[in-house]
C-alpha atoms as a PDB file:
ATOM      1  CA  UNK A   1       0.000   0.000   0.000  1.00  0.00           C
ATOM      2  CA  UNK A   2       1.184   3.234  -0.934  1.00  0.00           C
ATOM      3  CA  UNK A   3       0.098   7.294   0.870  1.00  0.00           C
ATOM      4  CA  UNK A   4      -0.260   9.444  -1.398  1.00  0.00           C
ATOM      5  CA  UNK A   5      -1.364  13.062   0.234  1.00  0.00           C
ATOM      6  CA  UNK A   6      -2.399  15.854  -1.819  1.00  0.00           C
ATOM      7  CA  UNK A   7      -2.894  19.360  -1.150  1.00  0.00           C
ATOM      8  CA  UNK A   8      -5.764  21.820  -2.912  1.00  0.00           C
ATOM      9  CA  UNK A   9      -6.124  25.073  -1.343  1.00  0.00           C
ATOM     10  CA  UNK A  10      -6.026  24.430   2.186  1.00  0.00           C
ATOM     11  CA  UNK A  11      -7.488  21.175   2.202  1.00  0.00           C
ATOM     12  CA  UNK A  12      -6.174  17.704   1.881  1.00  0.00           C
ATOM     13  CA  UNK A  13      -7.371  14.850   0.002  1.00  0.00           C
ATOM     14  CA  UNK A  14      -6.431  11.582   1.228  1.00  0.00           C
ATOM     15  CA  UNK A  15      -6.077   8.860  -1.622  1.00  0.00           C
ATOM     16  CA  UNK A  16      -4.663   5.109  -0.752  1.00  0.00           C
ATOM     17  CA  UNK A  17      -3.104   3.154  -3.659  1.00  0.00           C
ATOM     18  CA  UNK A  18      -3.651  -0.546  -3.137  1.00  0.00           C
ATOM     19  CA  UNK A  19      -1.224  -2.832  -5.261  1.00  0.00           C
ATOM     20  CA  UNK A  20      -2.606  -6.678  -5.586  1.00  0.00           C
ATOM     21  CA  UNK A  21      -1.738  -9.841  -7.395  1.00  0.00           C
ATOM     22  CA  UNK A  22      -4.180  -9.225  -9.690  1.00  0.00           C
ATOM     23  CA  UNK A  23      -3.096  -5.729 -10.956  1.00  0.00           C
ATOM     24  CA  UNK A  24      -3.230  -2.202  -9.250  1.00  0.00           C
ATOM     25  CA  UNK A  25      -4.845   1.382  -9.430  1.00  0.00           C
ATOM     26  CA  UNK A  26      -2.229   2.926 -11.485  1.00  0.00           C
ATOM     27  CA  UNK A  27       0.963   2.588 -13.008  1.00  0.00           C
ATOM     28  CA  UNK A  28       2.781   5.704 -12.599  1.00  0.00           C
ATOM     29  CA  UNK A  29       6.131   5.766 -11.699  1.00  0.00           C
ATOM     30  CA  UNK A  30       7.980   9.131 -10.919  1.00  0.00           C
ATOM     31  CA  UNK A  31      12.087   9.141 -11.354  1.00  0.00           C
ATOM     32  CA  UNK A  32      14.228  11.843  -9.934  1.00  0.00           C
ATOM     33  CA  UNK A  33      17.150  12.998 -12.317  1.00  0.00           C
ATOM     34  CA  UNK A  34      19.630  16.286 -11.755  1.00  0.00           C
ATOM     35  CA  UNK A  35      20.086  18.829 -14.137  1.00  0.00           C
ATOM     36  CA  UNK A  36      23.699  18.223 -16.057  1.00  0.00           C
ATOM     37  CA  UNK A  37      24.124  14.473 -14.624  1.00  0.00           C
ATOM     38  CA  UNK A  38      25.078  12.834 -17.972  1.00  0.00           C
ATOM     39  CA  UNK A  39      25.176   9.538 -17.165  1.00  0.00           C
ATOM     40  CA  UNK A  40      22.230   9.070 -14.615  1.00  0.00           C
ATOM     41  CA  UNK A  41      19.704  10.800 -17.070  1.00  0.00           C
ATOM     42  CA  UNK A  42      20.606   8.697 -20.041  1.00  0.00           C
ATOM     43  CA  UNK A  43      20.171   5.531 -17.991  1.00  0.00           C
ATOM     44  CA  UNK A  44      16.613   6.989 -16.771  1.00  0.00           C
ATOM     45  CA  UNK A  45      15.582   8.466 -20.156  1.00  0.00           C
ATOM     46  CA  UNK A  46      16.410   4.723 -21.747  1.00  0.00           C
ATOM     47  CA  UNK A  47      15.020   2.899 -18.209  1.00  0.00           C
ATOM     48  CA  UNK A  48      11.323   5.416 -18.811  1.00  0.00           C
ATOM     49  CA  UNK A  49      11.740   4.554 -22.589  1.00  0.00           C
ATOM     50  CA  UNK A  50      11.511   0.742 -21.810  1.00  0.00           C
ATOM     51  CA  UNK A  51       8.984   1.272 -18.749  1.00  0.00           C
ATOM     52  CA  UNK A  52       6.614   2.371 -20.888  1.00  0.00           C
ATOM     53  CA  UNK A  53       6.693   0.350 -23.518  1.00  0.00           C
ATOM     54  CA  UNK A  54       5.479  -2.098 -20.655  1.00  0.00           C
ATOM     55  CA  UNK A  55       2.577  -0.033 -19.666  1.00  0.00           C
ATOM     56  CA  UNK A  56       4.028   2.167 -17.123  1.00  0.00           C
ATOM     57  CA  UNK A  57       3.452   5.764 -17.082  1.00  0.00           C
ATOM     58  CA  UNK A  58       6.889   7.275 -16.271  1.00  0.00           C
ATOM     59  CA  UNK A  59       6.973  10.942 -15.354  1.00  0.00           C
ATOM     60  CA  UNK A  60      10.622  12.799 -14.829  1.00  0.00           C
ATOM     61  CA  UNK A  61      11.819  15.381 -12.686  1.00  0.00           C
ATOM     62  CA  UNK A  62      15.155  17.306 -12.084  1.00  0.00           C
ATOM     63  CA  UNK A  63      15.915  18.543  -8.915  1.00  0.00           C
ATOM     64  CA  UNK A  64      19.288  18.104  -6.434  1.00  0.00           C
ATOM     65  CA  UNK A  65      20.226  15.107  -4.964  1.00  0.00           C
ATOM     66  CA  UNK A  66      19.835  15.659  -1.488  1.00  0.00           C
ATOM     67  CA  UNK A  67      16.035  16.874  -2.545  1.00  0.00           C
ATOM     68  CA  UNK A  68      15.487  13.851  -5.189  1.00  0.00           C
ATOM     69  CA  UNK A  69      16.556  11.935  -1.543  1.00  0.00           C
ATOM     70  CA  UNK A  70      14.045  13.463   0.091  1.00  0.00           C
ATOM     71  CA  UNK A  71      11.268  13.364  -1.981  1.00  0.00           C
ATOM     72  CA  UNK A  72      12.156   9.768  -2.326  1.00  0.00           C
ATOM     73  CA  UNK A  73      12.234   9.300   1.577  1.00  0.00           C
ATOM     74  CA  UNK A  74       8.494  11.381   2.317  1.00  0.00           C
ATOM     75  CA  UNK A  75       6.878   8.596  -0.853  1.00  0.00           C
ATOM     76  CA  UNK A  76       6.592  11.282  -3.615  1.00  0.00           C
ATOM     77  CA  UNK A  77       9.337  10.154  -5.685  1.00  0.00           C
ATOM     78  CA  UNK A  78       9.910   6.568  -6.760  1.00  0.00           C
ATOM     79  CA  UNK A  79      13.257   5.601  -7.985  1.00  0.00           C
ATOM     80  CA  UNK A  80      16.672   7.498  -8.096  1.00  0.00           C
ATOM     81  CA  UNK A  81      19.413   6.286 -10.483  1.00  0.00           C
ATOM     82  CA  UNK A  82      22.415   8.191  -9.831  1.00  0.00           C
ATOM     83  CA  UNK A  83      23.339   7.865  -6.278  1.00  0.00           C
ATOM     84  CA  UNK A  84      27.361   7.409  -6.040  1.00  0.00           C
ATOM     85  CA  UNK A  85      28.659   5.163  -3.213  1.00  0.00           C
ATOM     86  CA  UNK A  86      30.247   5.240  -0.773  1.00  0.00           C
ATOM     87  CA  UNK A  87      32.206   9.098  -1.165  1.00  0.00           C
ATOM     88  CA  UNK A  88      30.021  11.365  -2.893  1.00  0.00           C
ATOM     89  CA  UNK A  89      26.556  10.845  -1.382  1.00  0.00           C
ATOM     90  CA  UNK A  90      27.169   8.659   1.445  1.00  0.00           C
ATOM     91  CA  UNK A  91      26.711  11.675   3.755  1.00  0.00           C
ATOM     92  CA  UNK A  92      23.389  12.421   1.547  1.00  0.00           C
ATOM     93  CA  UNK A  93      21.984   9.198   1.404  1.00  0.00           C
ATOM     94  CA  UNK A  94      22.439   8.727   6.016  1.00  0.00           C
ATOM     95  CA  UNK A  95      19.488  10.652   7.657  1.00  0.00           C
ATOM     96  CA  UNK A  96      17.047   8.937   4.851  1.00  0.00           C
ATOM     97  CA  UNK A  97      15.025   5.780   6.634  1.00  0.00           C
ATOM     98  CA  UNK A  98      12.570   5.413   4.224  1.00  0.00           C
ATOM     99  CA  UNK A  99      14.504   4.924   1.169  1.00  0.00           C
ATOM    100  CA  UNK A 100      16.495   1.592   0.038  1.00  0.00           C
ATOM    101  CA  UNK A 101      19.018   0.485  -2.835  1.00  0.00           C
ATOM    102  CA  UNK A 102      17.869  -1.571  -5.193  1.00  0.00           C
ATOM    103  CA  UNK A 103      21.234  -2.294  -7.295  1.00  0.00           C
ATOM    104  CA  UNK A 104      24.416  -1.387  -8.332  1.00  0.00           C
ATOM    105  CA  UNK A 105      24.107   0.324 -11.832  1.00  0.00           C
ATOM    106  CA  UNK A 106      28.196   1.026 -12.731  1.00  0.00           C
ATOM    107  CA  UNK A 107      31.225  -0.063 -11.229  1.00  0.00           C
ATOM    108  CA  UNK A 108      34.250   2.207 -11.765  1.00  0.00           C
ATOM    109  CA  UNK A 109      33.233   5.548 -11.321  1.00  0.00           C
ATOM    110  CA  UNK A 110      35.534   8.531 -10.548  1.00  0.00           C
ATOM    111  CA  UNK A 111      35.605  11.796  -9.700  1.00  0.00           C
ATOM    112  CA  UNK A 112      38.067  14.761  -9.133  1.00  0.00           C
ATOM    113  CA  UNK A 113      40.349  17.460 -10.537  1.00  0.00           C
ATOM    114  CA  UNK A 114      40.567  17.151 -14.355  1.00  0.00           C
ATOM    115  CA  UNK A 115      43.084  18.824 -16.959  1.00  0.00           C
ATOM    116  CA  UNK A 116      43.465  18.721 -20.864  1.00  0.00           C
ATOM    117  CA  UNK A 117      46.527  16.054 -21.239  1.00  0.00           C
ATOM    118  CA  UNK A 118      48.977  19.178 -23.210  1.00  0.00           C
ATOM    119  CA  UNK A 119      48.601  20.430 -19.062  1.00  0.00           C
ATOM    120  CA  UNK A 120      52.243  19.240 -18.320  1.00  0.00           C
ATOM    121  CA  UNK A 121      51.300  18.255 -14.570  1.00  0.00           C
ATOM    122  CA  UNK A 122      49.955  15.643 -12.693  1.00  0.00           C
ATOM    123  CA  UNK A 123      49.124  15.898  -9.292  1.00  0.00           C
ATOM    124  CA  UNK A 124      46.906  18.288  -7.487  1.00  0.00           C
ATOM    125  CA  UNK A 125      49.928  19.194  -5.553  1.00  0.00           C
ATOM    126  CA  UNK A 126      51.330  20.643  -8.135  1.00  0.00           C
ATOM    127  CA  UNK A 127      48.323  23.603  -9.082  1.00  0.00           C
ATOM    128  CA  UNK A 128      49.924  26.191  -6.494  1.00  0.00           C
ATOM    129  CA  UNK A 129      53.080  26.171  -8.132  1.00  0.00           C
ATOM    130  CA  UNK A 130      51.305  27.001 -11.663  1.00  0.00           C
ATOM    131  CA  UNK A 131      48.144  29.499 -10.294  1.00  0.00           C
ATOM    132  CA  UNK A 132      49.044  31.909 -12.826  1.00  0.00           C
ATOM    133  CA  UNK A 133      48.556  29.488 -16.016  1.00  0.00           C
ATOM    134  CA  UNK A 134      45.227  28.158 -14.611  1.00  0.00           C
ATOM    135  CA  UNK A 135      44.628  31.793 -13.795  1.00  0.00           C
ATOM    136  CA  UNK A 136      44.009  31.024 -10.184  1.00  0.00           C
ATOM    137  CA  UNK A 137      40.351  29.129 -11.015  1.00  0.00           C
ATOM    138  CA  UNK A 138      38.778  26.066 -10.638  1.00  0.00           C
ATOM    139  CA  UNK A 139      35.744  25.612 -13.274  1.00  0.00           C
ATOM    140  CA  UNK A 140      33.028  23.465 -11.161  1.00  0.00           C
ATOM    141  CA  UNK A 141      29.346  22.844 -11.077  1.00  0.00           C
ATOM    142  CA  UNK A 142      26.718  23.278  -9.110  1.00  0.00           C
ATOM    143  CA  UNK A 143      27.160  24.769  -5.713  1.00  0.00           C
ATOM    144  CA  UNK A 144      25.531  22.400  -3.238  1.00  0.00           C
ATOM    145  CA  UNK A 145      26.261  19.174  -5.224  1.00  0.00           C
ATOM    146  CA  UNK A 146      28.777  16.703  -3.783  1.00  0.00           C
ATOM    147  CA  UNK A 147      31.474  17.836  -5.943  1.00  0.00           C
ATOM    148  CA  UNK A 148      30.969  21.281  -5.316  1.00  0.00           C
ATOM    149  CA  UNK A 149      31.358  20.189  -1.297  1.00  0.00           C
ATOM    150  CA  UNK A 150      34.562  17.818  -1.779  1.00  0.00           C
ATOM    151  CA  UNK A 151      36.455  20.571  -4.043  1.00  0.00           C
ATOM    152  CA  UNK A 152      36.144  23.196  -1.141  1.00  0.00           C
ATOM    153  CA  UNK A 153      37.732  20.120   0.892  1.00  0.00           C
ATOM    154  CA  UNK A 154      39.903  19.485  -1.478  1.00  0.00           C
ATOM    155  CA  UNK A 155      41.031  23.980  -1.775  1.00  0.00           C
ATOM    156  CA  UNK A 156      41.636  23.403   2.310  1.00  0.00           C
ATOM    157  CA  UNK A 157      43.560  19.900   2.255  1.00  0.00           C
ATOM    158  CA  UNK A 158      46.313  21.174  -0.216  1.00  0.00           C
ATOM    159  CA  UNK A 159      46.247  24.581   0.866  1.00  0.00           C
ATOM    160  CA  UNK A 160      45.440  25.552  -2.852  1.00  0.00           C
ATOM    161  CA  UNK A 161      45.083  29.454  -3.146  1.00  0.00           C
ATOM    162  CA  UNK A 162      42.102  28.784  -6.020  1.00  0.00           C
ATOM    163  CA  UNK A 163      38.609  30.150  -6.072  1.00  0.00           C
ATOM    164  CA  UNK A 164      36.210  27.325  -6.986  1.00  0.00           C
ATOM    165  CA  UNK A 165      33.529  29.050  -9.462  1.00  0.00           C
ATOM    166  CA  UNK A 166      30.296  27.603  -9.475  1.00  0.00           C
ATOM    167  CA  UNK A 167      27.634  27.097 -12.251  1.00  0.00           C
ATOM    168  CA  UNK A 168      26.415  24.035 -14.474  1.00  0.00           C
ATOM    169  CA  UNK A 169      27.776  21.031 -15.773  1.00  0.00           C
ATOM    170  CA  UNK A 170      26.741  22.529 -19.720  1.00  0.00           C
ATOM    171  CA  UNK A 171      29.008  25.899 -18.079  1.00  0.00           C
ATOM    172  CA  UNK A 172      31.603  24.070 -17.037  1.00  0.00           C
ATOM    173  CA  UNK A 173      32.004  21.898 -20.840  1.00  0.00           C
ATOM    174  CA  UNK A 174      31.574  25.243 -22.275  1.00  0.00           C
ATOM    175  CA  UNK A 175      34.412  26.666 -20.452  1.00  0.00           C
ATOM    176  CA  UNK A 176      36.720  23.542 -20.794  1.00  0.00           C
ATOM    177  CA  UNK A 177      36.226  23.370 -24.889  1.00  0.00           C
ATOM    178  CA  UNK A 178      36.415  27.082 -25.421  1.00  0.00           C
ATOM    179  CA  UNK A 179      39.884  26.952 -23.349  1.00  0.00           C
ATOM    180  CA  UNK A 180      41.050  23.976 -25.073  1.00  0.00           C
ATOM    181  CA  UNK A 181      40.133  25.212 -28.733  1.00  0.00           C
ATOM    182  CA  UNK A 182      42.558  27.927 -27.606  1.00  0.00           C
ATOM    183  CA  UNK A 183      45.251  25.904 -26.013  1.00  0.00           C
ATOM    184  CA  UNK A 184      44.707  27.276 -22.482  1.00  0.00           C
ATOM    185  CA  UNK A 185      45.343  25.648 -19.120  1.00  0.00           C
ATOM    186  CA  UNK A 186      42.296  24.764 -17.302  1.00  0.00           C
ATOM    187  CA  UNK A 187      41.076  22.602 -14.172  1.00  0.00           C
ATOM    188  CA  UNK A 188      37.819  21.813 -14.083  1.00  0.00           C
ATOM    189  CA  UNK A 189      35.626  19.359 -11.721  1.00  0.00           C
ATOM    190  CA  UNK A 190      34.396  16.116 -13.463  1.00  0.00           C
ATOM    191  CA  UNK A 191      33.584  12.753 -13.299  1.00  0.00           C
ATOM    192  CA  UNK A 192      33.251   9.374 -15.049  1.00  0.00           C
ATOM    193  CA  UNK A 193      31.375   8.051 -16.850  1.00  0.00           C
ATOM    194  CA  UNK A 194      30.440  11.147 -18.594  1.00  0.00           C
ATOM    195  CA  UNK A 195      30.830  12.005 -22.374  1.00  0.00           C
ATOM    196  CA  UNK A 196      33.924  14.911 -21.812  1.00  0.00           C
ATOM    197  CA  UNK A 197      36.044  11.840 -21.968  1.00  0.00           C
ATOM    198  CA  UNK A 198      35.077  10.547 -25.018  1.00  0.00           C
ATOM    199  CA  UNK A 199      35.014  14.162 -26.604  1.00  0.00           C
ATOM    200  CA  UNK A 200      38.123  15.394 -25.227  1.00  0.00           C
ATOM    201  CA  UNK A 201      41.714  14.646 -24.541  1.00  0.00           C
ATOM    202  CA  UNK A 202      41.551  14.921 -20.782  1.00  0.00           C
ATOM    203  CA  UNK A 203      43.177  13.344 -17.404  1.00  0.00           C
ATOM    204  CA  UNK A 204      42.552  13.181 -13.841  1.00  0.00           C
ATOM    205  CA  UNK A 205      45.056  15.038 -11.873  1.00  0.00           C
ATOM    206  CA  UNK A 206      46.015  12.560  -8.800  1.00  0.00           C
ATOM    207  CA  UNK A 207      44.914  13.325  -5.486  1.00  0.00           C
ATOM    208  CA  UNK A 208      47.162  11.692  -2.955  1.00  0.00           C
ATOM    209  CA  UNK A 209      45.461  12.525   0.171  1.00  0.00           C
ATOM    210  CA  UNK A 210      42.215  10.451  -1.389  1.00  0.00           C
ATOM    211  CA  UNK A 211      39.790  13.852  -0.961  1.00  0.00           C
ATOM    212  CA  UNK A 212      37.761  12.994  -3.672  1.00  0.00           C
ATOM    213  CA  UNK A 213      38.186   9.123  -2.471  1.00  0.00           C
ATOM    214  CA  UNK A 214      38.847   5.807  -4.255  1.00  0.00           C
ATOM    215  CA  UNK A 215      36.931   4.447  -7.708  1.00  0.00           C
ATOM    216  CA  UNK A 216      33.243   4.454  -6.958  1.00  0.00           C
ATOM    217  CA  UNK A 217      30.199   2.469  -7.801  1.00  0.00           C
ATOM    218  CA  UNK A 218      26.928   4.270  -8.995  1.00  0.00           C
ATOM    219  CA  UNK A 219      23.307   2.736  -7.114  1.00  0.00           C
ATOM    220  CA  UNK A 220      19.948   3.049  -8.148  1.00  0.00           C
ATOM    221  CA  UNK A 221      17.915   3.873  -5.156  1.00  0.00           C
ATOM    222  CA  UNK A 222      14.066   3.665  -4.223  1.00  0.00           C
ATOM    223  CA  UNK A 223      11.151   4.275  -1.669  1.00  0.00           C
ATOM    224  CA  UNK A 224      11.032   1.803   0.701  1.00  0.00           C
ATOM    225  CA  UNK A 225       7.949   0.030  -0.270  1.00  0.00           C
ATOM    226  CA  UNK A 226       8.484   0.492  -3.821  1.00  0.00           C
ATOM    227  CA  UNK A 227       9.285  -3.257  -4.312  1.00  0.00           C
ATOM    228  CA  UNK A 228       5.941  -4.246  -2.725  1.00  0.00           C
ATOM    229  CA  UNK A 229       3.976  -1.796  -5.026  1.00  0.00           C
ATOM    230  CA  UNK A 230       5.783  -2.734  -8.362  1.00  0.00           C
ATOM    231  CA  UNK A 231       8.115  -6.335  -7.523  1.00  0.00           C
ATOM    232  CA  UNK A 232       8.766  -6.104 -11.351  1.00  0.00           C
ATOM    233  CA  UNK A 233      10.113  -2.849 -12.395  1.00  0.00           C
ATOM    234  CA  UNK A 234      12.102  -3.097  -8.784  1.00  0.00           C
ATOM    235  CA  UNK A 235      13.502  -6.920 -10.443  1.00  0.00           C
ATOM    236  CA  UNK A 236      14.757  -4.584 -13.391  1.00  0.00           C
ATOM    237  CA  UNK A 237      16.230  -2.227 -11.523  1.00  0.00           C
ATOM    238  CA  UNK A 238      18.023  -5.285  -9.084  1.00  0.00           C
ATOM    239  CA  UNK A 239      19.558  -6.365 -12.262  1.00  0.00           C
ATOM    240  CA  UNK A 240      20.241  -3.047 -14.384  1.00  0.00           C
ATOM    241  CA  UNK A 241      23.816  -2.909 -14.831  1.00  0.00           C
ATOM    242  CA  UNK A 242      25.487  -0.866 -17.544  1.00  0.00           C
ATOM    243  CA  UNK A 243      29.283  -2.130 -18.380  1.00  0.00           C
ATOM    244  CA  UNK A 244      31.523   0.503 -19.138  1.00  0.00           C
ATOM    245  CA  UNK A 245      31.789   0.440 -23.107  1.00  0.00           C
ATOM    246  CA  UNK A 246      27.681  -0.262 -23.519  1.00  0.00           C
ATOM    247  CA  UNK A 247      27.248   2.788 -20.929  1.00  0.00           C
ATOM    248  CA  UNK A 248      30.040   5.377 -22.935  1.00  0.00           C
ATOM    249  CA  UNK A 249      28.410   4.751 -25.937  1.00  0.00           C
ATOM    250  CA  UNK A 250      25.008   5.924 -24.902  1.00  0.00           C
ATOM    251  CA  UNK A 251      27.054   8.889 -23.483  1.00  0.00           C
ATOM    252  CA  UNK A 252      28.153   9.825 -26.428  1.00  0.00           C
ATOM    253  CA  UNK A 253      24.941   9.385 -28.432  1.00  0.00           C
ATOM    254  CA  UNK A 254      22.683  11.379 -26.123  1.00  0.00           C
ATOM    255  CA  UNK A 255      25.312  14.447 -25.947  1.00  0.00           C
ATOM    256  CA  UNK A 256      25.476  14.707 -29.820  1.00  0.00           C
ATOM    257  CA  UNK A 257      21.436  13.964 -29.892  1.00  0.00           C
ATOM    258  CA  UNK A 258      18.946  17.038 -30.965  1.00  0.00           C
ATOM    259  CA  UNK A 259      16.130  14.630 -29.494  1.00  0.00           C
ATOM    260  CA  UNK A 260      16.650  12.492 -26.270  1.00  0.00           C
ATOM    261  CA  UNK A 261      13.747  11.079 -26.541  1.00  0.00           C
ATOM    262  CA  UNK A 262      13.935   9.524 -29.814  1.00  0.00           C
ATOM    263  CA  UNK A 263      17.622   8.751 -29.058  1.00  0.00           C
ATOM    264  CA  UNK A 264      16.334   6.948 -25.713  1.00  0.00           C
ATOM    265  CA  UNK A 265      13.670   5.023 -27.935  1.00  0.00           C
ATOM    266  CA  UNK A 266      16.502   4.065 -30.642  1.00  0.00           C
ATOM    267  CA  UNK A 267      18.413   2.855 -28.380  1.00  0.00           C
ATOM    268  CA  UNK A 268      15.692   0.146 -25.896  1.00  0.00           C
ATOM    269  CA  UNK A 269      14.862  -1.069 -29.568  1.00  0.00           C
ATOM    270  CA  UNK A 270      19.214  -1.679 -30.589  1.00  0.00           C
ATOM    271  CA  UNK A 271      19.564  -3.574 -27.327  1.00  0.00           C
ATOM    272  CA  UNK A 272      16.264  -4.771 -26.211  1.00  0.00           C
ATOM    273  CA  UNK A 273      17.604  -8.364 -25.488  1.00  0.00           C
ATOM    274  CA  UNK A 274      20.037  -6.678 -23.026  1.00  0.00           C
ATOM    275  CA  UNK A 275      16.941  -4.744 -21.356  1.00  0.00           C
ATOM    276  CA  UNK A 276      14.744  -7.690 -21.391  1.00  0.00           C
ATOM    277  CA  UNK A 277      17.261  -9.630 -19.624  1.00  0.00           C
ATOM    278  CA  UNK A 278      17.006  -7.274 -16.746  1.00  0.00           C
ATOM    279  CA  UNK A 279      13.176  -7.655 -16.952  1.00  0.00           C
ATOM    280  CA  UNK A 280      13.300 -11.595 -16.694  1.00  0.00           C
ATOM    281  CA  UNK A 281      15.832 -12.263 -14.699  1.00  0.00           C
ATOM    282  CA  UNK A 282      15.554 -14.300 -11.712  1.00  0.00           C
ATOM    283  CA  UNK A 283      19.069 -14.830 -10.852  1.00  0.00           C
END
C-alpha cells in the first residue's frame, strides 16, 4: 500500500493506492534525475523509454540530490538512479530511513580534478606552483552538489590558493572546450562516466590525500515500499547494470542527440535483449 497526500487550497485529500496480485490502481512511476548528470539521465531516459513500452506511465523530474533523496524518503518520488557510493553521497543518502538500494548500476566511477593532457602536470599538488597558467580558477558545477562540497575540501587539504567558481555542468564543458580550442590551461571538476572523456583529450590530476576518495560504484535507489507496489520494475532495476563500453556509448549518443527522446527510444529497440534480460531475470 502506498500514501499518497495531496494538497488543494487548504485542504487535503487523502487517496490510498492498493497494489494486488491481480493488478493495481495505477501505473505511474515518478524518477528523480539532476540537471547536467550525464550519465544518470541517459540511464533513466532509456530505463522510462523501456517502462513504458510495458505499460508504465513514467513521469521525470530534475531537482538536487539531497532533494530527489528526500522526496524519495516522504513517498513522492519513486526511484533514483544516480546515487554514487560510498564518497560522494554517502553523507546524503544517512538521515534517509525510508529509502532503500535496489542495485548497483556502474562499477568504476571517478571523480576529481581534471586537466586537458597538453597540461604538463599531474598531481593536485602541483596547481599552487602554476596558479598563474590556470589563472588562479577552478571551473566546477553546481554549488551544493557533492562535488561542489569535496572541491572546497579538497582547496583546504592542499592549501590551494584557487577560487572554486560555481555554475552548471553545460558551463563548465563550455568553459573547458572554449579553453582547449585555444590551447589554455584549465582545471575543471568532473567525473566518469560522462561524455567529456570521449570528446576530449583529458586526465585526472592525482589526489594523494584520497579527498575525492577511491573508484566508486553508482546505485539506483528507491522508496522503501516500492518493491511491494511494483516487484517487477524493482527486479529490473536489481539487475540493471550498464558495463563501461555499452554505458560510454550511450554517453556519447545522447550528448550529440537534438532529441533524447527519440535517441532513448533508438536505443531500448538496438539492445532490447540486453533490457529484457534485466526484466526476466531471476538470478
Amino acid at each position: 500500500m502506498r500514501r499518497i497526500i495531496y494538497s488543494v487550497g487548504f485542504s487535503v485529500v487523502l487517496f490510498l493506492v492498493f497494489g494486488s496480485c491481480g493488478g493495481r490502481i495505477g501505473k505511474r512511476i515518478s524518477m528523480g534525475m539532476v540537471e547536467g548528470w550525464a550519465e544518470g539521465n541517459a540511464m533513466t531516459l532509456v530505463t522510462k523509454e523501456y517502462l513504458s513500452q510495458k505499460g508504465y506511465l513514467v513521469v521525470t523530474h530534475k531537482a538536487a540530490p539531497n532533494l530527489l533523496l528526500a522526496s524519495m524518503d516522504n513517498g513522492d518520488t519513486d526511484v533514483f538512479m544516480n546515487v554514487w557510493l560510498p564518497t560522494t553521497h554517502g553523507d546524503k543518502v544517512a538521515p534517509f530511513d525510508h529509502i532503500k538500494s535496489a542495485g548497483i548500476n556502474y562499477e568504476g566511477a571517478r571523480l576529481g580534478l581534471v586537466v586537458p593532457k597538453y597540461v604538463d602536470i599531474n598531481s593536485i599538488e602541483e596547481l599552487n606552483a602554476n596558479k598563474d597558467k590556470f589563472d588562479g580558477r577552478i571551473v566546477g558545477i553546481e554549488r551544493g552538489s557533492g562535488m561542489a562540497t569535496y572541491t572546497d575540501s579538497v582547496l583546504l587539504a592542499y592549501h590551494l590558493d584557487y577560487r572554486q567558481l560555481n555554475s552548471s555542468m553545460i558551463a563548465m564543458a563550455s568553459e573547458l572546450q572554449k579553453a582547449i580550442d585555444e590551447q589554455r590551461w584549465i582545471v575543471v571538476t568532473a567525473w566518469q562516466p560522462h561524455w567529456l572523456f570521449g570528446r576530449y583529450d583529458v586526465k585526472f590530476l592525482e589526489d594523494p590525500k584520497k579527498i575525492y576518495g577511491d573508484t566508486e560504484h553508482i546505485e539506483t535507489f528507491v522508496r522503501d515500499d516500492f518493491e511491494a507496489d511494483y516487484p517487477e520494475v524493482y527486479r529490473y532495476f536489481q539487475h540493471a547494470f550498464f558495463e563501461g563500453d555499452v554505458l560510454s556509448e550511450l554517453l556519447t549518443r545522447m550528448e550529440a542527440s537534438k532529441n533524447e527522446k527519440e535517441t532513448a527510444r533508438e536505443w531500448v529497440e538496438e539492445n532490447k535483449a540486453l533490457l529484457d534480460a534485466w526484466w526476466g531475470s531471476t538470478t
